[in-house]
N, C-alpha and C. Protein backbone atom coordinates (compact mmCIF):
# COMPACT_ATOMS: atom_id res chain seq x y z
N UNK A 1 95.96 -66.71 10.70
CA UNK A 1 94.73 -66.83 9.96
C UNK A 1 94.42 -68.31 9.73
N UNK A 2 93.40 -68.60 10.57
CA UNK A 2 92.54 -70.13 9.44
C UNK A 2 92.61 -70.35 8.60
N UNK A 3 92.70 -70.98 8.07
CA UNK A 3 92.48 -71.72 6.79
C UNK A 3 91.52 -73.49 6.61
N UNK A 4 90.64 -73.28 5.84
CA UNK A 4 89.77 -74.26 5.45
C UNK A 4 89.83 -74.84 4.16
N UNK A 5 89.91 -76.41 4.27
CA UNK A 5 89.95 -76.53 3.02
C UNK A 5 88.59 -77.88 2.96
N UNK A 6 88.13 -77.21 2.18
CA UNK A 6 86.76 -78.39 1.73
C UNK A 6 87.22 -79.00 0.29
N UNK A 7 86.50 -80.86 -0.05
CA UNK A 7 86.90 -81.15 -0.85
C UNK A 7 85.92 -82.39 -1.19
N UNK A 8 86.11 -82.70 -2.17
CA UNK A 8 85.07 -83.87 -2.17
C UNK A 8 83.66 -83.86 -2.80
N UNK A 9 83.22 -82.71 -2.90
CA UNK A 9 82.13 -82.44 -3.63
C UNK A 9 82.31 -82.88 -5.29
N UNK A 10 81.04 -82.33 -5.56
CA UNK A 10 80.92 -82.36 -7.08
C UNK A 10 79.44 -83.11 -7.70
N UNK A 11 79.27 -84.03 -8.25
CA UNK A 11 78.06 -84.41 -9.22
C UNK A 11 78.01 -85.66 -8.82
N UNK A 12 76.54 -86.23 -8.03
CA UNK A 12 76.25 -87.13 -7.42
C UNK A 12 75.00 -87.76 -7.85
N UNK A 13 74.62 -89.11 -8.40
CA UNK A 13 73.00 -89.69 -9.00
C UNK A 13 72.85 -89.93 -7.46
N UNK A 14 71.58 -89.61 -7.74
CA UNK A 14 70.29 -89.87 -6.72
C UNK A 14 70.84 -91.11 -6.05
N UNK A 15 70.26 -91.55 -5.12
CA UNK A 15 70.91 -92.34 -4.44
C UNK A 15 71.56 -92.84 -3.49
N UNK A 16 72.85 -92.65 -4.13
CA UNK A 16 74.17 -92.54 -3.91
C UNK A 16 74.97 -91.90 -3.24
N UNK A 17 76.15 -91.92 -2.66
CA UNK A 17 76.93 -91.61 -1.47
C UNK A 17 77.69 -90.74 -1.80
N UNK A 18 78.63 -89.62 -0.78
CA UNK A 18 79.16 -88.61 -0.72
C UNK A 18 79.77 -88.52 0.43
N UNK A 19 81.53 -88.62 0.24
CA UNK A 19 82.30 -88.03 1.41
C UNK A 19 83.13 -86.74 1.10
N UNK A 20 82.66 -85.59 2.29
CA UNK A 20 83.15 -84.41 1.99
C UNK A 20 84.12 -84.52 3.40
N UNK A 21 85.43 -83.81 2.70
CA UNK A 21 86.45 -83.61 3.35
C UNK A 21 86.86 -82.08 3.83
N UNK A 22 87.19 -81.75 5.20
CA UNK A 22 87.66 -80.30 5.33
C UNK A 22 88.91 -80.65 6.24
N UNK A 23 89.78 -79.73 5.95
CA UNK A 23 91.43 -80.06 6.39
C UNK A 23 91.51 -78.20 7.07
N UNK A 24 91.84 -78.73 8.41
CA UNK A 24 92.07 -77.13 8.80
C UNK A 24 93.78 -76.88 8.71
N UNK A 25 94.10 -75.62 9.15
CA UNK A 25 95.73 -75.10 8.96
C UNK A 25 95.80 -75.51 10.57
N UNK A 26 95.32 -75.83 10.90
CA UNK A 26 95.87 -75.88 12.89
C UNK A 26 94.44 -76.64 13.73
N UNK A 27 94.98 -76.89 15.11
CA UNK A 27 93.89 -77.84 15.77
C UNK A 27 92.38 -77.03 16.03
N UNK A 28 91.66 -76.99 15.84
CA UNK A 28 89.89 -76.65 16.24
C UNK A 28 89.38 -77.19 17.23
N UNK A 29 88.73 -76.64 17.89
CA UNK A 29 87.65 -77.21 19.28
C UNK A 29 86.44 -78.06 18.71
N UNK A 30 86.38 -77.27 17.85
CA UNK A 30 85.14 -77.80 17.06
C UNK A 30 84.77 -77.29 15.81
N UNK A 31 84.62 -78.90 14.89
CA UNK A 31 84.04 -78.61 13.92
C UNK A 31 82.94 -79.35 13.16
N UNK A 32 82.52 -78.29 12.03
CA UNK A 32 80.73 -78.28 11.53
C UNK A 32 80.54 -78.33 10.17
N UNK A 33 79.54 -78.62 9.68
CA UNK A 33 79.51 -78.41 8.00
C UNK A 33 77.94 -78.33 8.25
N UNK A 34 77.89 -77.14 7.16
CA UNK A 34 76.66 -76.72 7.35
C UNK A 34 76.43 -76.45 5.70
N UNK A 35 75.19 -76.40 4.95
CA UNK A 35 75.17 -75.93 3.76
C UNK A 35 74.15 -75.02 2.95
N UNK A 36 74.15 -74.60 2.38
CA UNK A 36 73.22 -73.60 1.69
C UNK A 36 73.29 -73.70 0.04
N UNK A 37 71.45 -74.10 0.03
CA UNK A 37 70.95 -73.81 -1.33
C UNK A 37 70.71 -72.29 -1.72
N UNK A 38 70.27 -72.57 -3.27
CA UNK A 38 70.05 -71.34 -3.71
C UNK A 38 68.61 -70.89 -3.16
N UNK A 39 68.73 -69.51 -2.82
CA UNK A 39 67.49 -69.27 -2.13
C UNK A 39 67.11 -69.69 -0.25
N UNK A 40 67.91 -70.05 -0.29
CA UNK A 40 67.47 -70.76 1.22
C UNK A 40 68.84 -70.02 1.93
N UNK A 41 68.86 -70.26 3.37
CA UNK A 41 69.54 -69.72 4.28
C UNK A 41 70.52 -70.76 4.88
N UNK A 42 71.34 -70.18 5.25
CA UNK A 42 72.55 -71.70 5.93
C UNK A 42 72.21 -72.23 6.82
N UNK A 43 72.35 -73.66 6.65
CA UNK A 43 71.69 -74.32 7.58
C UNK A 43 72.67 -75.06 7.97
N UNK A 44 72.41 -75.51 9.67
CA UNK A 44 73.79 -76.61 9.80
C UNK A 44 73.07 -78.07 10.08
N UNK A 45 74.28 -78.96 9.09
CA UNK A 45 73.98 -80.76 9.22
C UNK A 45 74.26 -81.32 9.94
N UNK A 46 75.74 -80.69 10.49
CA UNK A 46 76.35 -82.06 11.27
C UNK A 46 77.26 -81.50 12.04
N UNK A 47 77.69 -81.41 13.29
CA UNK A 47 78.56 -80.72 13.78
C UNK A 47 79.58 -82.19 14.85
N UNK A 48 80.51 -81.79 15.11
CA UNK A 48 81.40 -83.02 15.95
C UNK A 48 82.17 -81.86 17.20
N UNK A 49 81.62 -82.55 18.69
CA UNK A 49 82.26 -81.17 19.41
C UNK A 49 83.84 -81.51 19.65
N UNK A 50 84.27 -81.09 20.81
CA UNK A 50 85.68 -81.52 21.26
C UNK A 50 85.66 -82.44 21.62
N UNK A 51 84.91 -83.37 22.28
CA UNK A 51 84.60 -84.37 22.90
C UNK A 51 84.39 -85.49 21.69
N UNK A 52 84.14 -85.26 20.83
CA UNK A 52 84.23 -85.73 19.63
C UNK A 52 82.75 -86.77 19.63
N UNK A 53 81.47 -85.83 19.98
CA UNK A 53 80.08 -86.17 20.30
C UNK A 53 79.00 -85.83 18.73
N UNK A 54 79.28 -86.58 17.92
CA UNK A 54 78.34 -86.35 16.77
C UNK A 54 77.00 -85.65 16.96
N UNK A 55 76.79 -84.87 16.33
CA UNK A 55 75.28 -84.28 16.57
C UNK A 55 74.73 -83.86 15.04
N UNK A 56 73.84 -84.53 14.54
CA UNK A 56 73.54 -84.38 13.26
C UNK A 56 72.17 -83.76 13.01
N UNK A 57 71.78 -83.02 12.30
CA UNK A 57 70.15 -81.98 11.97
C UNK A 57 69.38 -83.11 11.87
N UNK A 58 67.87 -82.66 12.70
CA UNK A 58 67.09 -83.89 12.23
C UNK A 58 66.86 -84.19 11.11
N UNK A 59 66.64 -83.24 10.16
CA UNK A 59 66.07 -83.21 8.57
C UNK A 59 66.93 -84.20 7.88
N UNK A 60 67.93 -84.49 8.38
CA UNK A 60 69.17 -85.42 7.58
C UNK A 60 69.56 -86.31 8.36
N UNK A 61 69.08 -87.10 9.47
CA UNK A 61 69.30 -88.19 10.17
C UNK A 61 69.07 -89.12 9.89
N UNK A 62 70.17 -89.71 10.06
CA UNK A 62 69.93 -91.39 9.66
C UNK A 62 70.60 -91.65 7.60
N UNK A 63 71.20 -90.28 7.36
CA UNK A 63 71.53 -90.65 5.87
C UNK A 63 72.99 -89.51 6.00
N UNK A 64 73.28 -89.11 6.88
CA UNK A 64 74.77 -88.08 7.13
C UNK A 64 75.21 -88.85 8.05
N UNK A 65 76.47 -88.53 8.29
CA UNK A 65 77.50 -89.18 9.52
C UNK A 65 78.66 -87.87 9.09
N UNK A 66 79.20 -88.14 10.71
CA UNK A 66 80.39 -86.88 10.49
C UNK A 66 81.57 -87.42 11.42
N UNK A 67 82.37 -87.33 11.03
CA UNK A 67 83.71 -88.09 11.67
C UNK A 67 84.90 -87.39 11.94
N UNK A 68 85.76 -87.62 12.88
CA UNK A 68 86.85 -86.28 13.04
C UNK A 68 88.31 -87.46 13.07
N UNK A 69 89.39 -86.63 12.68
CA UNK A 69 90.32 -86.90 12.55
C UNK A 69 91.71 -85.98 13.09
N UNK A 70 91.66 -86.53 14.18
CA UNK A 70 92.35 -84.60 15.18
C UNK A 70 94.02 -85.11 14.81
N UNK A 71 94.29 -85.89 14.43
CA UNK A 71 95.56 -86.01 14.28
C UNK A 71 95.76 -85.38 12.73
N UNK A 72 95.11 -85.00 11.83
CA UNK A 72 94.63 -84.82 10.45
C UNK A 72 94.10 -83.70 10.76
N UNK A 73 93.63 -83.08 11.58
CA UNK A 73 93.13 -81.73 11.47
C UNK A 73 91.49 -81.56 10.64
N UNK A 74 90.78 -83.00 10.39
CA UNK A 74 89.89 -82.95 9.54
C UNK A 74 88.44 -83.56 10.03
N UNK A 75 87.86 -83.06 9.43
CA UNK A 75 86.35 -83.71 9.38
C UNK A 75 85.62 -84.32 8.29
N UNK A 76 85.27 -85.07 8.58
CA UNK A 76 84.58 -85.54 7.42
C UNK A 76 82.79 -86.01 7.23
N UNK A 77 82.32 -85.77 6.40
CA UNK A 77 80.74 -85.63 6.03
C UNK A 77 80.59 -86.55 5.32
N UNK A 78 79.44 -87.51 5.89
CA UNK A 78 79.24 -88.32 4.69
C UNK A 78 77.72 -88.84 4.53
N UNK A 79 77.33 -88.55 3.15
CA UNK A 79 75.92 -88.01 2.51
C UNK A 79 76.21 -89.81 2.34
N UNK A 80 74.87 -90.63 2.39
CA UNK A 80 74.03 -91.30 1.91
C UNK A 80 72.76 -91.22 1.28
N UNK A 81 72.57 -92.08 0.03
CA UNK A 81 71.20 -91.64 0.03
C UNK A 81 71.01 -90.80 -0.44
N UNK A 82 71.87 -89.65 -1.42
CA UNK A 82 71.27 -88.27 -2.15
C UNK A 82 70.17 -88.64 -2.46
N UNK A 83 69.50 -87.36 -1.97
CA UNK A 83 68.82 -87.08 -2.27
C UNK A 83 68.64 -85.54 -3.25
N UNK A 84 67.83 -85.19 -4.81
CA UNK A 84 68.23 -83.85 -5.10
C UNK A 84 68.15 -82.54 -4.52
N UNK A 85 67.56 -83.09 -2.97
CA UNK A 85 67.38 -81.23 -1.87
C UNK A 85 68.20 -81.49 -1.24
N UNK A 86 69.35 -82.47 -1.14
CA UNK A 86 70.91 -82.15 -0.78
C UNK A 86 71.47 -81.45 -1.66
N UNK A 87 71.08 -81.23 -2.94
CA UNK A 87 72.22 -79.76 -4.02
C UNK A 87 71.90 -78.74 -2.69
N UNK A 88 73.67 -78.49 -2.69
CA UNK A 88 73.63 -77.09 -1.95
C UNK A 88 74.75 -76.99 -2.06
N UNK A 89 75.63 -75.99 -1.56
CA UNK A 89 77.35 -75.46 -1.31
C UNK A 89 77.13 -75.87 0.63
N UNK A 90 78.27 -76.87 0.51
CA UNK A 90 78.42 -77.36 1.83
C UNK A 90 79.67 -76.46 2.27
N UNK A 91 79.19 -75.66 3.55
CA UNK A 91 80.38 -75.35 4.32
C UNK A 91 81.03 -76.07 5.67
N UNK A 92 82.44 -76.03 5.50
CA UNK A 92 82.69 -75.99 6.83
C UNK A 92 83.56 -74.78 7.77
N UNK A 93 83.00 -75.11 9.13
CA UNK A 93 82.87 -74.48 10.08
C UNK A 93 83.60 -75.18 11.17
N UNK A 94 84.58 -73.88 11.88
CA UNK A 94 85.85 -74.53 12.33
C UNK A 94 85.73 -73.65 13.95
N UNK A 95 85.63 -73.87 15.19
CA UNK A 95 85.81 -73.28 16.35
C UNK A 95 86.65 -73.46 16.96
N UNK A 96 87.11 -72.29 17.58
CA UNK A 96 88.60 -72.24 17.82
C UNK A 96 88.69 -72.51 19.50
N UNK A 97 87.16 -72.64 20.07
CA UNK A 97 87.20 -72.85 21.19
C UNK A 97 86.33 -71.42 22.47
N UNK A 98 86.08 -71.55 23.24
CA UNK A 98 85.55 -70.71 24.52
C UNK A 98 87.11 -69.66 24.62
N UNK A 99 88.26 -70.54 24.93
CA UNK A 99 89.78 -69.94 25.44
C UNK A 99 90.79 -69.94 24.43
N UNK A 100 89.92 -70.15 23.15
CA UNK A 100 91.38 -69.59 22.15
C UNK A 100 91.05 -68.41 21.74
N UNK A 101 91.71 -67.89 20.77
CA UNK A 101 91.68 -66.80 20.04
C UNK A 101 90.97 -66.22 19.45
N UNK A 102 90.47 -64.83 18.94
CA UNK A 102 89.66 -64.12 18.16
C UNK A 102 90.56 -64.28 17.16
N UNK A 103 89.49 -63.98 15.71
CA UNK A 103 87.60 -64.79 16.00
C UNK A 103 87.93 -65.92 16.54
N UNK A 104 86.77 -66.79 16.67
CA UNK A 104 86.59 -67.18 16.96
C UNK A 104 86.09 -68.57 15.94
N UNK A 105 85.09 -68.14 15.21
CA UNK A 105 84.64 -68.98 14.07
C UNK A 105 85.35 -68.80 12.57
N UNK A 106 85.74 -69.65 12.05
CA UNK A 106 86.03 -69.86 10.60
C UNK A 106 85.19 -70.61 9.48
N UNK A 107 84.96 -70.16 8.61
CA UNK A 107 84.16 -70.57 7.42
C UNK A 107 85.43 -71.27 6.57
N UNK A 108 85.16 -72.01 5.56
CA UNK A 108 85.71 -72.52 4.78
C UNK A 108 85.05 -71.96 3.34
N UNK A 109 85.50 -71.98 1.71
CA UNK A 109 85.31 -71.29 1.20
C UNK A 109 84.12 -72.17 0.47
N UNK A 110 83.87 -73.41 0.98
CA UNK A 110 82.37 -74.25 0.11
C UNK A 110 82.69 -74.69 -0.92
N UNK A 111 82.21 -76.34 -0.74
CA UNK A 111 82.16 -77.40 -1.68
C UNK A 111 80.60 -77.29 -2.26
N UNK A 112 80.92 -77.21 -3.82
CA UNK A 112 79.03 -77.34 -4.25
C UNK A 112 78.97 -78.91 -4.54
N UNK A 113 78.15 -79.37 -4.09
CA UNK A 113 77.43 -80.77 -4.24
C UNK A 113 76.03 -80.50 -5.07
N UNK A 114 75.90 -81.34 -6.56
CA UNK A 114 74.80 -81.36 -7.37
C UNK A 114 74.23 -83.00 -7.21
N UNK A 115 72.88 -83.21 -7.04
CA UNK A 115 72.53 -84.40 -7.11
C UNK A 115 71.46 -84.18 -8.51
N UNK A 116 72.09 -85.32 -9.34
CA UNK A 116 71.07 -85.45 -10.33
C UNK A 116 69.95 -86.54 -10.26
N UNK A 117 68.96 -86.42 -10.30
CA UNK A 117 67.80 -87.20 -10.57
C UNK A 117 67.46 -87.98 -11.78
């Protein structure tokens, strides 16, 4: 079984910067952090493939970065610039690959990030 661990969240002024951390139990093909407000649907920010090729949502370009650490098993997210329609529960999202194992995808259990204004 996967295991995800997100970390780093919490209560952020406008502004200001945010590094979210996810630590998997074993190596991933690929991984993502994606997040969801209240009311709204999950959306993904930032994903890093195997190749270790950043690909970030337009809506948040140019103020996210996402970074991998394969010896660490981790990824990392990092918010510039809160803004308060970054409050959401950030997930991450862990792929195990085309040729590994079922499932396939893992969720992590979500960091809530609040930006105050």
């Amino acid at each position: 079984q996967v295991q995800l661990v997100e970390s780093g969240g919490g209560l952020v002024q406008e502004g200001g910067s945010l590094k979210l951390s996810c630590v998997a139990s074993e190596f991933m093909y690929g991984m993502a952090w994606y997040r969801q407000a209240p009311g709204k649907e999950r959306e993904l920010v930032a994903r890093m493939s195997d190749n270790n090729v950043p690909d970030i949502a337009d809506p948040v370009k140019g103020r996210f970065t996402i970074s991998r650490d394969r010896a660490k098993k981790t990824v990392y997210l990092y918010i510039h610039l809160v803004k308060p329609e970054d409050s959401a529960v950030y997930y991450c999202n862990a792929d195990r690959g085309p040729c590994g194992p079922e499932p396939r995808y893992h969720w992590g259990p979500g960091t809530q990030v609040t930006v105050s204004s």
